[in-house]
Structure formats: C-alpha cells, structure tokens
C-alpha atoms as a PDB file:
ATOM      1  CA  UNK A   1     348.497 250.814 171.073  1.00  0.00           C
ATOM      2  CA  UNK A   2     350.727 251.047 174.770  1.00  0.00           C
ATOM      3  CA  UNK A   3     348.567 252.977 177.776  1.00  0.00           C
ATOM      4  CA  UNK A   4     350.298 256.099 177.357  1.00  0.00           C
ATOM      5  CA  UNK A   5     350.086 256.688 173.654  1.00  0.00           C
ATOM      6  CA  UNK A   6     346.056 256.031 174.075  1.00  0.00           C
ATOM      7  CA  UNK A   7     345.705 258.093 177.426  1.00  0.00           C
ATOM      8  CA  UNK A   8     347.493 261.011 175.166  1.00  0.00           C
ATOM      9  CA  UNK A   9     345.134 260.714 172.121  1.00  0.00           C
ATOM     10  CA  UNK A  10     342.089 260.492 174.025  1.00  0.00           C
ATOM     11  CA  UNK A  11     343.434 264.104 176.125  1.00  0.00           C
ATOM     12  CA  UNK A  12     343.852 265.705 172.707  1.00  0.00           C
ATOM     13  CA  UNK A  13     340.381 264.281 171.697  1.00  0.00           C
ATOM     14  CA  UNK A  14     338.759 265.997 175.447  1.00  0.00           C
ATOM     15  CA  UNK A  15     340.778 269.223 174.427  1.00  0.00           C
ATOM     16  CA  UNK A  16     339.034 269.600 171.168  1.00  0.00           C
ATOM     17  CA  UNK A  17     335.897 269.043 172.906  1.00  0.00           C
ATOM     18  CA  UNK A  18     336.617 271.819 174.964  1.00  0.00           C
ATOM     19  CA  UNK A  19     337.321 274.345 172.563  1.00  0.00           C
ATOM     20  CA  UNK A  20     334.074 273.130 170.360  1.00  0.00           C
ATOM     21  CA  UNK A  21     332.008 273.507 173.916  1.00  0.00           C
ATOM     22  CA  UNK A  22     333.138 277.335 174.086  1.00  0.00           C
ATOM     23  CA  UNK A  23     332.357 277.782 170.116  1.00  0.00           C
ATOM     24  CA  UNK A  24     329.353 276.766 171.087  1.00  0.00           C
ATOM     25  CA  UNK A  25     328.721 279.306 174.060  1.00  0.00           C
ATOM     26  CA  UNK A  26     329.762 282.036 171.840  1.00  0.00           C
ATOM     27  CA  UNK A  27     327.379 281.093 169.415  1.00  0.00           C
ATOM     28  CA  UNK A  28     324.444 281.026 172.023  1.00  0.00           C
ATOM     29  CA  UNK A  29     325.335 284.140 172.643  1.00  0.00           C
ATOM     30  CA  UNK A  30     324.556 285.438 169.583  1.00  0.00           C
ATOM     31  CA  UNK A  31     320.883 283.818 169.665  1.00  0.00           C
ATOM     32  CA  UNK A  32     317.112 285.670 169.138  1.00  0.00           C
ATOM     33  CA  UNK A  33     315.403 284.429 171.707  1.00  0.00           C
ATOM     34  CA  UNK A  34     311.569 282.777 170.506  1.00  0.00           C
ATOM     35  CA  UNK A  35     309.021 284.189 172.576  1.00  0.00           C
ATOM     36  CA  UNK A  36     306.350 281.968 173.807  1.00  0.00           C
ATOM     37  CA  UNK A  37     303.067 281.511 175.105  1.00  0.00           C
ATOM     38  CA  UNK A  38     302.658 280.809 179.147  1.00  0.00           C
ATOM     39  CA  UNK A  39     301.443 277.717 178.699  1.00  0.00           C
ATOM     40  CA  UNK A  40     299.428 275.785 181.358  1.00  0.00           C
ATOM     41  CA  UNK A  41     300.174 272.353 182.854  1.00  0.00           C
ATOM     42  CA  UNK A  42     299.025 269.990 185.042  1.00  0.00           C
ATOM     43  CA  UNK A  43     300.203 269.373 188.870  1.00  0.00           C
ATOM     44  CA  UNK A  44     299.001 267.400 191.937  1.00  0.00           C
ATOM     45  CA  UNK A  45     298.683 270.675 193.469  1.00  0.00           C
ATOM     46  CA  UNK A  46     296.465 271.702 190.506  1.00  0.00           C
ATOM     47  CA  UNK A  47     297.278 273.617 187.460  1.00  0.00           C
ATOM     48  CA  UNK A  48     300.309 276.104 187.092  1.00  0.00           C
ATOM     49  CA  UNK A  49     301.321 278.419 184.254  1.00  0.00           C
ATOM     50  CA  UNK A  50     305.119 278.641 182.595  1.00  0.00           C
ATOM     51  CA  UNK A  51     305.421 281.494 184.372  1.00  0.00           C
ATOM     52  CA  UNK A  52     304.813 280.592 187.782  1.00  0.00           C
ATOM     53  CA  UNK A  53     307.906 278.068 187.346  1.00  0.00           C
ATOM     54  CA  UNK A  54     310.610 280.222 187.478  1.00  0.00           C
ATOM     55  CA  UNK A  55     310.087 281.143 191.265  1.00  0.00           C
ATOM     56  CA  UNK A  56     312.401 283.737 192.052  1.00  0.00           C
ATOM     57  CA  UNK A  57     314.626 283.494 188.840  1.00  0.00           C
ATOM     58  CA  UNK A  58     314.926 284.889 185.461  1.00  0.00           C
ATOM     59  CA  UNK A  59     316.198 281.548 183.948  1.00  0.00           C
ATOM     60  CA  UNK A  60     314.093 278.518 183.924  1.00  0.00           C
ATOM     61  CA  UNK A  61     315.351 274.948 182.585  1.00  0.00           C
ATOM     62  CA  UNK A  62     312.326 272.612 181.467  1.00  0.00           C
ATOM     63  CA  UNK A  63     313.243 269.134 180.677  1.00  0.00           C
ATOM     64  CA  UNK A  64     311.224 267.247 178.502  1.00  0.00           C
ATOM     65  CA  UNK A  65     310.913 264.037 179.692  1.00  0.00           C
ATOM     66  CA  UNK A  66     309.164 261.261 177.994  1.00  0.00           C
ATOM     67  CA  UNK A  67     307.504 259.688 181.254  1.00  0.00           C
ATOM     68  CA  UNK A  68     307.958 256.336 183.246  1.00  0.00           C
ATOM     69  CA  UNK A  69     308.034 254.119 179.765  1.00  0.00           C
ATOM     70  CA  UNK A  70     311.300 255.792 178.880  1.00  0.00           C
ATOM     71  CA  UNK A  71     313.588 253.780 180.724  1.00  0.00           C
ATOM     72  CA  UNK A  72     316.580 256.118 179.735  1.00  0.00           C
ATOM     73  CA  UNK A  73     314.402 259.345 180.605  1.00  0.00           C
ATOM     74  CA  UNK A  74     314.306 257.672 184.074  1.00  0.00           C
ATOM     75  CA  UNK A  75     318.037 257.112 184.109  1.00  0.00           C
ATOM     76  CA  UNK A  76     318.611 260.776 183.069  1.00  0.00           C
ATOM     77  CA  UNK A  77     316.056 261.913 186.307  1.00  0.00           C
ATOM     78  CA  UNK A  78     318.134 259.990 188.483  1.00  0.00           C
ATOM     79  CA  UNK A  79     320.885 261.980 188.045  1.00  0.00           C
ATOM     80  CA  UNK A  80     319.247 265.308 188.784  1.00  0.00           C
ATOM     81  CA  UNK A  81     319.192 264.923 191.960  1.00  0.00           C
ATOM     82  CA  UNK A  82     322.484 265.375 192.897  1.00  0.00           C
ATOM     83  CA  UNK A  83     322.339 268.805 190.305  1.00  0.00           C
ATOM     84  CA  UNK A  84     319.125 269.886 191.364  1.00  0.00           C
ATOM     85  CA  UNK A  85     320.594 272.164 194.577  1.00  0.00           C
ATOM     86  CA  UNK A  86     323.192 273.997 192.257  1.00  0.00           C
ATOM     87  CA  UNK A  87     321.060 274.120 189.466  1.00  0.00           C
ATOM     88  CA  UNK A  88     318.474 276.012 191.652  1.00  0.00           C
ATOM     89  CA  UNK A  89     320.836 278.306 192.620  1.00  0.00           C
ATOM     90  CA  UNK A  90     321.028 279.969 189.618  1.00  0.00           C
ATOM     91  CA  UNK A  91     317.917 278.794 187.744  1.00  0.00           C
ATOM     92  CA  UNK A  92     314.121 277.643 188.511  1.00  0.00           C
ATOM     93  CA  UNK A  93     314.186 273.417 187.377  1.00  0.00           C
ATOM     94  CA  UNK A  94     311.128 271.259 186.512  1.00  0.00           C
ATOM     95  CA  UNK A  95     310.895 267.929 184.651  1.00  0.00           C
ATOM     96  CA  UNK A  96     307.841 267.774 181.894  1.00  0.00           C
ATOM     97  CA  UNK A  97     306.316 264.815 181.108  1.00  0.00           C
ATOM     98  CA  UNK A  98     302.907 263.582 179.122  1.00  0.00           C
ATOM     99  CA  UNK A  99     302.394 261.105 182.424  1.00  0.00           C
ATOM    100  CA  UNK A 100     299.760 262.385 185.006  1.00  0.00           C
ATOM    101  CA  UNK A 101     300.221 264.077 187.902  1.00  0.00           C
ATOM    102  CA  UNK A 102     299.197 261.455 190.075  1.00  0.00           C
ATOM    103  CA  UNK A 103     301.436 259.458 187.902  1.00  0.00           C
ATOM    104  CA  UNK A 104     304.435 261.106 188.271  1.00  0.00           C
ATOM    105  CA  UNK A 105     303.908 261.868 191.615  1.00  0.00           C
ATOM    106  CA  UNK A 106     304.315 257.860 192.360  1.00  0.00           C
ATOM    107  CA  UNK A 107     307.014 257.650 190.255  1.00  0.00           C
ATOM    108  CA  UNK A 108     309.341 260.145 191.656  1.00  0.00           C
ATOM    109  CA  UNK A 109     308.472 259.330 194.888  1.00  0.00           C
ATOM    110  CA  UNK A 110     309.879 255.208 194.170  1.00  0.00           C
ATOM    111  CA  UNK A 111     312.994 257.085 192.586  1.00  0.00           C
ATOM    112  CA  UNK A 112     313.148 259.798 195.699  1.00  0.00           C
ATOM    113  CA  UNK A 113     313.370 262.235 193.119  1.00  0.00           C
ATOM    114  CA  UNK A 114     313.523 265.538 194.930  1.00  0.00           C
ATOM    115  CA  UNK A 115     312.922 268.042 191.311  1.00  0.00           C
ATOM    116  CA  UNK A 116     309.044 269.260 191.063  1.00  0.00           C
ATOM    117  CA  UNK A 117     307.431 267.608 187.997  1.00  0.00           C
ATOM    118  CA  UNK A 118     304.434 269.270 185.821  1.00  0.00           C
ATOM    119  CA  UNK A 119     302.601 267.251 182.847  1.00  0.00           C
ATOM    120  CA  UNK A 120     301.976 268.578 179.803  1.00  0.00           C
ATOM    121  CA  UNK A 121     299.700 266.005 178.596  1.00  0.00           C
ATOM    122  CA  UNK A 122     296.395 268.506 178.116  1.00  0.00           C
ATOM    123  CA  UNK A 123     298.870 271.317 177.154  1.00  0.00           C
ATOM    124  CA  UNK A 124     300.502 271.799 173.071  1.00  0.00           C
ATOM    125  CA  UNK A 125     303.861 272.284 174.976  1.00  0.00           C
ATOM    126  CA  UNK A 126     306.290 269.741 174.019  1.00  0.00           C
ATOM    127  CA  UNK A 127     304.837 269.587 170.330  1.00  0.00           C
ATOM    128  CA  UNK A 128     304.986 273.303 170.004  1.00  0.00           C
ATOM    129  CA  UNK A 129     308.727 273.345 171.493  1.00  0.00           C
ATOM    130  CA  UNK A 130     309.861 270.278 168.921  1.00  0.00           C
ATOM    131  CA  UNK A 131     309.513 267.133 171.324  1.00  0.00           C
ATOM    132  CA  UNK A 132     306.985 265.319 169.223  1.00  0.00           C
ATOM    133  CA  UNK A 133     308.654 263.328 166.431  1.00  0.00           C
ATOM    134  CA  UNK A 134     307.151 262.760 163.125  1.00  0.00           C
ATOM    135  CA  UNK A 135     304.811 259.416 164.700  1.00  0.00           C
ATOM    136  CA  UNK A 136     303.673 261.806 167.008  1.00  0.00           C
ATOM    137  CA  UNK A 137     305.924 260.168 169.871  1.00  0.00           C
ATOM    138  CA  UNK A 138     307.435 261.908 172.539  1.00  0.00           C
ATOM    139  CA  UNK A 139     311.135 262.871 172.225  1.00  0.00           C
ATOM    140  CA  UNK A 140     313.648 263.863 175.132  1.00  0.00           C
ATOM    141  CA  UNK A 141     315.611 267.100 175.940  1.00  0.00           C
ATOM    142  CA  UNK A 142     316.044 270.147 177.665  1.00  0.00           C
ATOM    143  CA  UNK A 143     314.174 273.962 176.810  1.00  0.00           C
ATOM    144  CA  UNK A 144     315.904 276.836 178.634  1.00  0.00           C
ATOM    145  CA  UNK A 145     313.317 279.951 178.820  1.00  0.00           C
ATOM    146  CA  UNK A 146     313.851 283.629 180.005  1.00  0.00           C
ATOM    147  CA  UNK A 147     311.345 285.550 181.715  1.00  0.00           C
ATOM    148  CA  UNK A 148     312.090 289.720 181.179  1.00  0.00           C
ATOM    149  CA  UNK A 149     309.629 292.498 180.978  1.00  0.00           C
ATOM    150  CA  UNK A 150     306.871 290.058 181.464  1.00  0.00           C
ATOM    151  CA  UNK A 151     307.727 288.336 178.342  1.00  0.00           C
ATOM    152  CA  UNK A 152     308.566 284.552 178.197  1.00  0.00           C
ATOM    153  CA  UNK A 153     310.864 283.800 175.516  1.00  0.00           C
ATOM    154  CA  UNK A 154     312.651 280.290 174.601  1.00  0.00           C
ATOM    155  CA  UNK A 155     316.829 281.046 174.860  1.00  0.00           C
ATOM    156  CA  UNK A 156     317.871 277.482 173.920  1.00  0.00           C
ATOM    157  CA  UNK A 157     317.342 273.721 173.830  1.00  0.00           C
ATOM    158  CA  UNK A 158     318.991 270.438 172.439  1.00  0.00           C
ATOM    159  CA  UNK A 159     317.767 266.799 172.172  1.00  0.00           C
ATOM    160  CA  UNK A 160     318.626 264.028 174.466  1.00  0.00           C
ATOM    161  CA  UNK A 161     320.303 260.812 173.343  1.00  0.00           C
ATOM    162  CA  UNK A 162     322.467 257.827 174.705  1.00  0.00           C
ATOM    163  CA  UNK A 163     325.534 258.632 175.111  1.00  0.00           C
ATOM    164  CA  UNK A 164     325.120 262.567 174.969  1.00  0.00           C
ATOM    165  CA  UNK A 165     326.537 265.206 178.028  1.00  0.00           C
ATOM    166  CA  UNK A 166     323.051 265.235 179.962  1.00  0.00           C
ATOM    167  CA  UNK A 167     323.683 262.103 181.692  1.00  0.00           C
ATOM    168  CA  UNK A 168     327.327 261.297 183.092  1.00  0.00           C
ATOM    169  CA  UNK A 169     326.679 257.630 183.749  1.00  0.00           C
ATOM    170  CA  UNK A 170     327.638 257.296 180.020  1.00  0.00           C
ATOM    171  CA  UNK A 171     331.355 258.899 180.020  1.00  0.00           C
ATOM    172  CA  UNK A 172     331.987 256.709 182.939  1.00  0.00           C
ATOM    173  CA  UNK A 173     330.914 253.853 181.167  1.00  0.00           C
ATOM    174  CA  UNK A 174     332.867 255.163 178.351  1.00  0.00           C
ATOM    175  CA  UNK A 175     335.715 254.128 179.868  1.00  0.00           C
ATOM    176  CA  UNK A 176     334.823 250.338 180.765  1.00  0.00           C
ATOM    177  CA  UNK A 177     335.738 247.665 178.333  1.00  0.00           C
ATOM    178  CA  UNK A 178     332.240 247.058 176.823  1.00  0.00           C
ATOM    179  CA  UNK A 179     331.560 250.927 176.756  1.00  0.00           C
ATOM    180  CA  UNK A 180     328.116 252.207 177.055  1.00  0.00           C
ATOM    181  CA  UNK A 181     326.692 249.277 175.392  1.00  0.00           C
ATOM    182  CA  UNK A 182     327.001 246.524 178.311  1.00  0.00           C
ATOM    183  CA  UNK A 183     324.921 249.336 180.369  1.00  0.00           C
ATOM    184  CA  UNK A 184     322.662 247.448 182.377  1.00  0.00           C
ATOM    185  CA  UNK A 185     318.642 249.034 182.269  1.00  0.00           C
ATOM    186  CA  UNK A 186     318.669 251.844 185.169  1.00  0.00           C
ATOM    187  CA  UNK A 187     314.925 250.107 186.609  1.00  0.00           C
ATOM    188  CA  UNK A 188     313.054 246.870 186.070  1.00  0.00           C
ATOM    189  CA  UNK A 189     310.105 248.365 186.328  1.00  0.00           C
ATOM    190  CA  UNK A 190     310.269 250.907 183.501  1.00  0.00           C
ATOM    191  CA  UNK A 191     308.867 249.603 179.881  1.00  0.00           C
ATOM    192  CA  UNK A 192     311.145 250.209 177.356  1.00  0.00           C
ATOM    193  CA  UNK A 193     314.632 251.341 176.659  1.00  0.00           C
ATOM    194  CA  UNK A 194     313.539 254.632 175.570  1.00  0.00           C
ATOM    195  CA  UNK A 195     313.763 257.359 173.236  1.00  0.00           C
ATOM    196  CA  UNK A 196     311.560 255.860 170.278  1.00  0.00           C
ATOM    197  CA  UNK A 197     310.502 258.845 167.588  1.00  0.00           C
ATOM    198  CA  UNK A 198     307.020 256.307 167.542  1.00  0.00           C
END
C-alpha cells in the first residue's frame, strides 16, 4: 500500500480508539465502587496501612507489580518516573510488589526510581484484588482506590500486558519495522521476560 493510503488507515484506526477510550470513561462512571479492607504492608520504614498511602488525596493508584523477576514489570517502573510528578498532583502513587522491602529498596535505587514502593508479600492484597493467577503466580496491573467518609473502596483496575497503554515504549516501537517484537530486554539483570500466570 503507498505512505499516504497507510498513514490514513492507521488515523482512522487511532480515531476509533478514541471514541472506544471515552465509551469506556462513561462506563466507569457508572461503576459501584468495592469497598475494601485497609490492608497492611511492608516498608523499609516499617509497616504502613492502605490508608496511610493516599497522603493528602482522595484518589490513590496502586500498581501491582510482580517484583525484580518481571523483566517487563521493570520496564513498566521505568517509565513512571517521568509520570510520577503529574500523577501526584492529582493522586497519591505507590508500586506493590511480593519482593522485600530491603529488596525493593536496592532495586529502585539501581533504576533511580523516584515512586515509594510497599510489599505485599505478608499481606492477602494482590490475591484478594485479582493479581494471583490460577498457579498462584503473580500477575501485573493497576488498582485505583477512593478514600471517602473513612471508607476505602476499590473504583477500578485493569491487567497489564505487552503491548497494552501502561507502557508507551510499545506504541513507539509500534511504529519500527520489527514492531514490538525486536524489543530488546529493558535490564540484564532482571530474570525473566515477565508476566507468567505460574
């Protein structure tokens, strides 16, 4: 197909993504939120309820991150960085993973990942919010939680996967001959290239 006729089908294709995103919002809008228990993790500060993580906010965005052998878990921390200050703006951020505190604390300290981190590995958190799969592994994504009245509830969440909107190293590889499949691995020293249900 000539440049043009393929730059116009793929606009089309970004429009109907578009409307589909604001279907979507207007759906969300329509939710009943889940209430949930303030759960307890883990920090290298010492232990810290749900609660406590919304700081001065109402909102409070949780990602559930499968720890330093997800090599695509790391790639998707990377890129908070550059989010975190906006996202803070309007929301209170933290990264949960089963990893210890001492742990993580390494780890995002080789990455200079600037987001606070709590683990969840003593806590019924992630398996109680749908991140376990099946096996009993780890799976990645993103809870968003309210805090009114002194109730916590859950607002929304989705999975992670390659390829998916959390991570915009993938639509710019989208549009590489090769596509997101001649991605190289985001670290060496990171185990495995992530999001096994095992």
């Amino acid at each position: 197909m000539k440049y043009a006729e393929v730059s116009g089908k793929l606009a089309d294709y970004r429009h109907q993504i578009a409307d589909i995103r604001e279907k979507m919002r207007d759906t969300l809008a329509t939710v009943e939120p889940q209430e949930v228990k303030d759960y307890e993790f883990t920090t290298a500060d010492g232990t810290v309820r749900l609660s406590e993580l919304f700081g001065d906010h109402d909102d409070l965005i949780v990602v559930h991150n499968m720890g330093i052998s997800c090599s695509a878990c790391t790639l998707w921390a990377d890129g908070y960085n550059g989010l975190h200050q906006h996202v803070v703006a309007r929301a209170g951020f933290v990264v949960s993973s089963p990893d210890r505190p001492n742990v993580q604390q390494r780890f995002a300290q080789s990455r200079g990942w600037k987001f606070p981190m709590v683990s969840h590995a003593e806590s019924s958190f992630a398996k109680d919010m749908g991140f376990v799969s099946e096996k009993g592994g780890w799976t990645p994504g993103v809870s968003v939680f309210r805090r009114e009245d002194g109730a916590i509830t859950r607002v929304s969440d989705t999975s992670f996967h390659p390829g998916d909107d959390f991570c915009t190293l993938w639509h710019f590889f989208d549009m590489l001959p090769g596509g997101v499949g001649a991605a190289p691995s985001p670290s060496s020293s990171t185990k495995s290239s992530c999001c096994s249900t095992s």
